[in-house]
Protein backbone atom coordinates (compact mmCIF):
# COMPACT_ATOMS: atom_id res chain seq x y z
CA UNK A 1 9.44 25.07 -18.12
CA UNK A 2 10.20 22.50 -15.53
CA UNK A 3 7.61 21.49 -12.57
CA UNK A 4 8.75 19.81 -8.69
CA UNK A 5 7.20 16.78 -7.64
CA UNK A 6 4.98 16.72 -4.37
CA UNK A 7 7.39 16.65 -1.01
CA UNK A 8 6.58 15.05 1.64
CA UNK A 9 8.23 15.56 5.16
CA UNK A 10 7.46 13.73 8.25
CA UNK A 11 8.25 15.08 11.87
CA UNK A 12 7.45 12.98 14.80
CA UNK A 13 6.80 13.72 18.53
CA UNK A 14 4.63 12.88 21.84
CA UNK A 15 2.39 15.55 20.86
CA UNK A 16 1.08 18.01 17.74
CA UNK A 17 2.18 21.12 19.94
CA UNK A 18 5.79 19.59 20.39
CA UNK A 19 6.54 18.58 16.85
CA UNK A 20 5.42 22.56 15.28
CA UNK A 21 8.80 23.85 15.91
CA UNK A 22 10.40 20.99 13.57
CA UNK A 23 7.29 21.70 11.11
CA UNK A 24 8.01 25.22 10.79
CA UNK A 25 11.80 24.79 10.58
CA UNK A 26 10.78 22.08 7.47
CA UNK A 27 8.37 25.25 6.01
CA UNK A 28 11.03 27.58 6.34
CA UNK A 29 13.66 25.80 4.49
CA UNK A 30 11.01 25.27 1.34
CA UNK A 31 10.55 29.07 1.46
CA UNK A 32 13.82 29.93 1.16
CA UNK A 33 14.63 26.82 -1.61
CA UNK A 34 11.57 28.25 -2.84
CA UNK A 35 13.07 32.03 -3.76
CA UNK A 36 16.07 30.59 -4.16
CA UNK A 37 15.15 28.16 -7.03
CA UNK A 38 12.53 30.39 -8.94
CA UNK A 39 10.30 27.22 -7.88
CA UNK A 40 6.42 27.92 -6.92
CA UNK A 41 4.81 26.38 -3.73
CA UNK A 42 0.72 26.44 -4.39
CA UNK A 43 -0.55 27.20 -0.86
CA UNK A 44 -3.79 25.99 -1.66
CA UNK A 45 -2.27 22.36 -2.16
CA UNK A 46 -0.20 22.21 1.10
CA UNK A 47 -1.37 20.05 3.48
CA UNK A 48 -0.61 19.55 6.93
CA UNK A 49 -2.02 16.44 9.25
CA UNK A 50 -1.45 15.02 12.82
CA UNK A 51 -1.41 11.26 12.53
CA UNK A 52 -2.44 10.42 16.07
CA UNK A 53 -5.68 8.17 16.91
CA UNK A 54 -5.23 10.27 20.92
CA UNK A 55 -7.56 13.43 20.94
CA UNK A 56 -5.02 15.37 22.85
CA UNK A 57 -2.31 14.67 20.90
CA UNK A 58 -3.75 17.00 17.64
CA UNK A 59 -3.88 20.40 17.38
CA UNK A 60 -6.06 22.37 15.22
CA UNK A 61 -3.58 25.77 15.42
CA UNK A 62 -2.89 26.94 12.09
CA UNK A 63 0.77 27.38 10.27
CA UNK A 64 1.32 30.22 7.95
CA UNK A 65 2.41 29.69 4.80
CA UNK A 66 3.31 32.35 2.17
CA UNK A 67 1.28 34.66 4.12
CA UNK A 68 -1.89 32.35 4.28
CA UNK A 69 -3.06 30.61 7.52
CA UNK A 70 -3.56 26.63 6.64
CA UNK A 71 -5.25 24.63 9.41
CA UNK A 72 -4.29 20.74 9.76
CA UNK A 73 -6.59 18.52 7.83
CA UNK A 74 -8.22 15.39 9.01
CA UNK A 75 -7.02 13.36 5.59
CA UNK A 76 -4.14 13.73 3.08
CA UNK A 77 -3.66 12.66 -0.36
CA UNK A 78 -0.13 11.01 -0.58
CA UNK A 79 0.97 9.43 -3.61
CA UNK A 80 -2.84 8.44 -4.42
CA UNK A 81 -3.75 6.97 -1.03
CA UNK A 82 -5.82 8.72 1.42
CA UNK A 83 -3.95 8.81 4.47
CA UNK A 84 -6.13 10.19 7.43
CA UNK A 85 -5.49 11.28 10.67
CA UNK A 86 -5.71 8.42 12.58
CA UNK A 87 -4.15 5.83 9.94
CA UNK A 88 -7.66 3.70 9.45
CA UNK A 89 -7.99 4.23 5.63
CA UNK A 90 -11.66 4.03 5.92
CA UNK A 91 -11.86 6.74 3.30
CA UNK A 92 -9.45 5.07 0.86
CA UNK A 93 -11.24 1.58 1.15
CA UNK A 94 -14.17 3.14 0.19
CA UNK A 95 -12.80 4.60 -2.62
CA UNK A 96 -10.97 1.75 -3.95
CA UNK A 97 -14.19 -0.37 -3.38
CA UNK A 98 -15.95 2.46 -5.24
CA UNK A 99 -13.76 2.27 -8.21
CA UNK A 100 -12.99 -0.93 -8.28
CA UNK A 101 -17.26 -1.85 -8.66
CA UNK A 102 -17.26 0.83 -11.32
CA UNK A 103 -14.50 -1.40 -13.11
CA UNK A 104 -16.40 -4.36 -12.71
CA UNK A 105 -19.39 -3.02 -13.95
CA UNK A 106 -18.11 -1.14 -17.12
CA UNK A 107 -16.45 -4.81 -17.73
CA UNK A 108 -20.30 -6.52 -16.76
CA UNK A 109 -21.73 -4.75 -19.47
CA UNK A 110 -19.06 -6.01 -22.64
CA UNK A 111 -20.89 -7.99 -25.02
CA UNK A 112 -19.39 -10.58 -27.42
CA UNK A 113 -16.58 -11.02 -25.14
CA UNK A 114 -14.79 -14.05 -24.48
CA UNK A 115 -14.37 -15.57 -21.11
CA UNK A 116 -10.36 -15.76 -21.51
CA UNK A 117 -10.58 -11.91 -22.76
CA UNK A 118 -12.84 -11.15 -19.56
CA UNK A 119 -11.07 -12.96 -17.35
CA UNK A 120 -7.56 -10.83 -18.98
CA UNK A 121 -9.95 -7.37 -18.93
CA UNK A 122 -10.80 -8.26 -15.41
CA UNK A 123 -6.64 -8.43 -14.20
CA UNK A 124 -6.06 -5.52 -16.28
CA UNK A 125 -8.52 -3.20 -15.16
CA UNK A 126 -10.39 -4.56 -12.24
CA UNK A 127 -7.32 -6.07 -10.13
CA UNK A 128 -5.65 -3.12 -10.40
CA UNK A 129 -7.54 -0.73 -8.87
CA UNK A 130 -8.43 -2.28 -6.13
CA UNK A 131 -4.79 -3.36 -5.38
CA UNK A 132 -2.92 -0.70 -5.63
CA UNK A 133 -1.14 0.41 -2.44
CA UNK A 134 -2.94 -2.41 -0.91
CA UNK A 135 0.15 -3.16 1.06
CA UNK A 136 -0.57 -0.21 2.91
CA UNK A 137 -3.74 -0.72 3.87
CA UNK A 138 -5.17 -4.60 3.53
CA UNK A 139 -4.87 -4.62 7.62
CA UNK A 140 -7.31 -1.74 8.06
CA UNK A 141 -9.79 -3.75 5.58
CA UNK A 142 -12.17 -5.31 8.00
CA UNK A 143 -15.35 -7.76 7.29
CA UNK A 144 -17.35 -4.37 5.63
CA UNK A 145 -14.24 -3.70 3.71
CA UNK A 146 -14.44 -7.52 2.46
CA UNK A 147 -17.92 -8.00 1.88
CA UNK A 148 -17.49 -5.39 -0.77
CA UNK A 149 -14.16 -6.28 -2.39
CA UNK A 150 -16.09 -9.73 -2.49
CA UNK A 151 -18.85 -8.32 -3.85
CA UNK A 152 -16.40 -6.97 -6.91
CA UNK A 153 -15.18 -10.28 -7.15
CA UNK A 154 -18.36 -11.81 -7.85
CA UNK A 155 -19.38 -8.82 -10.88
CA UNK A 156 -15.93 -9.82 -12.43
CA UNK A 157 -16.99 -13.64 -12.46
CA UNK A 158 -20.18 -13.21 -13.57
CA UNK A 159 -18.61 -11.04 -16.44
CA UNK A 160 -16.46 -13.71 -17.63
CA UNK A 161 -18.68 -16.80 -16.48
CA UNK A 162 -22.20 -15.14 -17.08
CA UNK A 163 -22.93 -16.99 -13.73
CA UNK A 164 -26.07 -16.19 -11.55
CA UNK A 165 -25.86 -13.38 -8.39
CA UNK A 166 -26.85 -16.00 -6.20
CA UNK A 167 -23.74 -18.16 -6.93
CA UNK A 168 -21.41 -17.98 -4.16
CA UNK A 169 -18.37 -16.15 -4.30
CA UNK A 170 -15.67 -18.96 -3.84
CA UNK A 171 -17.23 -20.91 -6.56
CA UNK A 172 -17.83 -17.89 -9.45
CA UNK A 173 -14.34 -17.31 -8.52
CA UNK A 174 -13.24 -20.77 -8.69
CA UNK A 175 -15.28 -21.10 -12.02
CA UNK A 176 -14.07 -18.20 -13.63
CA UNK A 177 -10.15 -18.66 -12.59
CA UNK A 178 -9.89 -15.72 -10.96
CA UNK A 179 -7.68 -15.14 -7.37
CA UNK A 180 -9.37 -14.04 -4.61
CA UNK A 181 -8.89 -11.01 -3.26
CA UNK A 182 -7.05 -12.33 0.21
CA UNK A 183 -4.61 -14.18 -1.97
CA UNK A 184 -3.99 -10.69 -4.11
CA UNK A 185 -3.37 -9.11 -0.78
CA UNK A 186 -1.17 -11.45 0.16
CA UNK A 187 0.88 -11.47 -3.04
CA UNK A 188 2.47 -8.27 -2.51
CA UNK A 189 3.82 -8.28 0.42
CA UNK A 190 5.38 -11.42 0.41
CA UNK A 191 7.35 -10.13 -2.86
CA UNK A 192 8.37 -7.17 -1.03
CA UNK A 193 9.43 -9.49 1.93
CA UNK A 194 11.46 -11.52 -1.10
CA UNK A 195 13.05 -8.14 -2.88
CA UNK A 196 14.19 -7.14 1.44
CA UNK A 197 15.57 -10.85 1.60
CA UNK A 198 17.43 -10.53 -1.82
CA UNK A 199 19.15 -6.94 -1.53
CA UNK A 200 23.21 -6.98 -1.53
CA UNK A 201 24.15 -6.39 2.22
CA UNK A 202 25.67 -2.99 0.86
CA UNK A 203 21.70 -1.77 0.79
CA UNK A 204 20.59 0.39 3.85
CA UNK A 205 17.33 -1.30 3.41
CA UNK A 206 18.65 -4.81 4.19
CA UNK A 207 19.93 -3.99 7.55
CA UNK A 208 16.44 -2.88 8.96
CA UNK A 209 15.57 -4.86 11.62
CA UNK A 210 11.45 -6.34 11.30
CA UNK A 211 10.29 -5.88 15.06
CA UNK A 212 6.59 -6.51 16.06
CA UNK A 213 4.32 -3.93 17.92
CA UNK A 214 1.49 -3.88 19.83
CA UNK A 215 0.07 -1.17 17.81
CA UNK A 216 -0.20 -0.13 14.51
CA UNK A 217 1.34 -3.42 13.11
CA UNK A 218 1.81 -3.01 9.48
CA UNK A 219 1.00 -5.24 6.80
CA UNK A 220 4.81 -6.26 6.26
CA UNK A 221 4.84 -7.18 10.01
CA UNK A 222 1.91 -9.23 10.46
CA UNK A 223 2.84 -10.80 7.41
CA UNK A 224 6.15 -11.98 8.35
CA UNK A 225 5.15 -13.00 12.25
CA UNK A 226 2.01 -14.75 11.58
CA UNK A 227 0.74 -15.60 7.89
CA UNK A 228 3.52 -16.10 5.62
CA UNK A 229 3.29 -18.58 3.04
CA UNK A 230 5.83 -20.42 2.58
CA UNK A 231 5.24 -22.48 -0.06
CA UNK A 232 4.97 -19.55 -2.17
CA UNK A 233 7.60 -17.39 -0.58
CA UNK A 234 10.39 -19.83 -1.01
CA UNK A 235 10.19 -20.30 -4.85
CA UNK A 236 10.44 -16.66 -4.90
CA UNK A 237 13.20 -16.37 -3.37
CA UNK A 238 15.09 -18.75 -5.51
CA UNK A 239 14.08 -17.13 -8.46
CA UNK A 240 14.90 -13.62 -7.39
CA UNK A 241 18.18 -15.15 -6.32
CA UNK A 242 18.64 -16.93 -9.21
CA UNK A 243 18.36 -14.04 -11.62
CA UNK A 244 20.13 -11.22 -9.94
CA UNK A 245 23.80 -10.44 -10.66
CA UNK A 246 26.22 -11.03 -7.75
CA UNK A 247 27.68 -7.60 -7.23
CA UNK A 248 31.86 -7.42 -5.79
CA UNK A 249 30.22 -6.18 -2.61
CA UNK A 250 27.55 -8.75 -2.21
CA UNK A 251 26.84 -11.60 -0.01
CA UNK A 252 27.48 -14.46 -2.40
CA UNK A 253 26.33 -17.14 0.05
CA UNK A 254 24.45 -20.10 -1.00
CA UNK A 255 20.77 -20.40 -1.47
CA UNK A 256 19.30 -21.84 2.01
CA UNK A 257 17.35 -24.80 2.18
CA UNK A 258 13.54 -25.09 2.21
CA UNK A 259 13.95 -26.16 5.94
CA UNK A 260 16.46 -23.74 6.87
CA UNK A 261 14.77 -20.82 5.15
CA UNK A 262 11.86 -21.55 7.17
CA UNK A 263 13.77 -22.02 10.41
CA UNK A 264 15.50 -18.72 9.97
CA UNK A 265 12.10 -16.93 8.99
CA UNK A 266 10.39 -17.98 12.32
CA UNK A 267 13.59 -17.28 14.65
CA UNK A 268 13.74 -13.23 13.37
């Protein structure tokens, strides 16, 4: 017995009506793979969605799929993130938040634990859930979003500090030496800027170009053109460079200067 991952496809267009002809040429080809391979497509687990944030851009018209009609959805499940129509994440901050203040909480209520062993409980199984895929979706995490990530933060340090609720959140944090959750956020997507900057020229990845839109900036892109640390990029980078194996194919090119690095950053 063997089981196929989750596919995902991705057709783009000005509008929902103009991209269903590439949709149902993507449909068509898993059908025939489909009887072709001896594979199984559930229907009930297909999903379709418009990502547009423009009213007249979606469509509602149904595609049918092994002989059922399925209607585009307002939210998708993709790889654990809840991706909805018009790219806000509001319903997968609110989970994360959710979970992440259950995590807190289960760890709240330990007894006879350490502070070192809380404050290691608290990056194992806290931290985690809150940050995962937050590369995706930090942007869309406005002051609501914050107050309650914040609000986790302050149930972790009380469960390693046993510190009051009325103690401020920068100092149970500072007290219980845990990072806050802008300097999480901020973590991974300056080491995916690093791994970009490190890949062998041979790499497809390494020749995309980092432009900056008006809308729908992404994490990686507001990153790079307005809040990237240095300080803690650049060490990074060394190390990364440091450690990796020069391939025959590579760029085998010195390690930049601190000054240079930086120059080079804020010219792309």
């Amino acid at each position: 017995m063997a089981f196929v991952d989750d596919y995902n496809a991705l057709v783009t267009g000005p509008s929902a009506e103009a991209k269903r002809e590439g949709i149902q040429v993507i449909i068509d080809r898993a059908m025939e793979w489909e009887r072709r391979s001896g594979a199984t497509f559930e229907g009930d687990k297909t999903v379709i969605i418009h990502f547009t944030r423009r009213p007249d851009r979606t469509s509602t018209r149904p595609f049918i799929i092994k002989g059922e009609a399925i209607a585009p959805k307002e939210t998708a499940k993709i790889l654990g993130v809840i991706m909805d129509s018009g790219l806000r994440y509001v319903q997968h901050i609110g989970k994360a938040t959710t979970k992440g203040l259950l995590a807190a909480m289960a760890l709240k209520r330990l007894r006879l634990v350490s502070p070192s062993t809380a404050r290691q409980l608290f990056g194992a199984t806290v931290a985690p859930v809150v940050n995962y895929a937050s590369n995706i979706w930090m942007h869309a995490c406005g002051c609501k979003g914050m107050a309650l990530m914040n609000r986790i933060q302050i149930i972790g340090a009380q469960a390693v500090t046993g510190a009051f609720r009325t103690v401020a959140t920068a100092v149970a944090e500072a007290e219980a030496s845990i990072r806050t959750v802008s300097e999480r956020f901020a973590e991974r997507p300056t080491k995916f800027w690093v791994n970009v900057r490190t890949l062998p020229e041979t790499n497809l990845i390494s020749k995309l170009n980092t432009r900056q839109l008006r809308r729908f900036t992404s994490p990686f892109s507001a990153l790079v053109f307005s809040g990237l640390d240095f300080d803690y990029a650049f060490p990074l980078l060394a190390d990364s460079q440091s450690r990796t194996t020069p391939s025959p194919h590579a760029d085998t090119t010195s390690l930049p200067s601190r000054e240079n690095f930086i120059s080079q950053t804020q010219a792309e």
